[in-house]
Protein backbone atom coordinates (compact mmCIF):
# COMPACT_ATOMS: atom_id res chain seq x y z
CA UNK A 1 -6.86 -11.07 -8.70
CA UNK A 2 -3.52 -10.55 -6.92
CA UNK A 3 -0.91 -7.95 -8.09
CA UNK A 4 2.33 -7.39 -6.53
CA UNK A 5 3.32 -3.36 -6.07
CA UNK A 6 6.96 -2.10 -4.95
CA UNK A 7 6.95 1.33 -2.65
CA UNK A 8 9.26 2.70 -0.67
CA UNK A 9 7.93 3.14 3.37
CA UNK A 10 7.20 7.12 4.26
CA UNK A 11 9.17 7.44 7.24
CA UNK A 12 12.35 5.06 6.95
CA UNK A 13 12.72 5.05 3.29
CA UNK A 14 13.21 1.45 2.57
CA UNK A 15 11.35 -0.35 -0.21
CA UNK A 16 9.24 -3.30 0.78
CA UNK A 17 6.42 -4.53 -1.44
CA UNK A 18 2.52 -5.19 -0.99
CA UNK A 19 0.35 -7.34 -2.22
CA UNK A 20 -3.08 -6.15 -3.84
CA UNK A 21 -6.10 -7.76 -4.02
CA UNK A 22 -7.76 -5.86 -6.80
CA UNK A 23 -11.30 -8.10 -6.22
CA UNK A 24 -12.01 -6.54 -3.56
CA UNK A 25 -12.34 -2.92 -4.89
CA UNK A 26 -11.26 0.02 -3.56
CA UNK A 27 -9.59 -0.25 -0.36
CA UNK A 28 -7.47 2.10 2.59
CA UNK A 29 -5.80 0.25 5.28
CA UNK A 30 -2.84 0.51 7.42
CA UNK A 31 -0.11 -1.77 7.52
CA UNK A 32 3.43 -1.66 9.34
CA UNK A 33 6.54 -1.13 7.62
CA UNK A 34 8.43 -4.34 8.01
CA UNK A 35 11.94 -2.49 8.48
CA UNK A 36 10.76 0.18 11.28
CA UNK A 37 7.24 -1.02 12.11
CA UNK A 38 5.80 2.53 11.59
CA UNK A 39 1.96 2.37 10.36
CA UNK A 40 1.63 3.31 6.76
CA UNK A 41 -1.25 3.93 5.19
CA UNK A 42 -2.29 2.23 1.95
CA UNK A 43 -5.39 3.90 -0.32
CA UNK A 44 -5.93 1.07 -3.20
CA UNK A 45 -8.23 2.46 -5.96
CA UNK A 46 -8.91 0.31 -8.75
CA UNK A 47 -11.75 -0.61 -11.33
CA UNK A 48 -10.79 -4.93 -11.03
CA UNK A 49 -8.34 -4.01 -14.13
CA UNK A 50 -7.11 -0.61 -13.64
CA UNK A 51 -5.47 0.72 -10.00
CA UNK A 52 -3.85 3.02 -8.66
CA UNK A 53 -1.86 3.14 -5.43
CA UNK A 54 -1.13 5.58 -2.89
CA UNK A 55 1.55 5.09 -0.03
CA UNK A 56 1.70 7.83 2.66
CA UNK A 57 2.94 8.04 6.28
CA UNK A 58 -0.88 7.30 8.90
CA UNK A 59 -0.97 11.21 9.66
CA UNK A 60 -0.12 12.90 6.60
C-alpha cells in the first residue's frame, strides 16, 4: 500500500513529496532533498492503516 506525503526539506525549506510504502512497516531511511541534495532523514511509523511521519535534517 502506497501513500503519497508532502514535507517541506529541513535545511532548504522547499516542499518535495515522498512516497510511503506502508507494507513494509515501520521504516527510517535517508533520502536527498531533490532541490539541495542534503540527506534528510525519514522515520515512517505506521500500523499498515495508520502512520505517522517524521522529516528531520540526518544530524538533528
Amino acid at each position: 500500500m502506497l501513500e503519497s506525503e508532502s514535507y517541506y526539506c529541513p535545511y532548504c525549506g522547499e516542499p518535495a513529496e515522498a512516497l510511503l510504502d506502508l507494507s513494509a512497516g515501520d521504516q527510517s531511511y535517508i533520502e536527498d532533498c531533490p532541490v539541495c541534495c542534503r540527506p534528510i532523514e525519514f522515520e515512517l511509523r505506521t500500523d499498515g492503516t495508520e502512520w505517522e511521519l517524521d522529516v528531520r535534517a540526518e544530524n538533528d
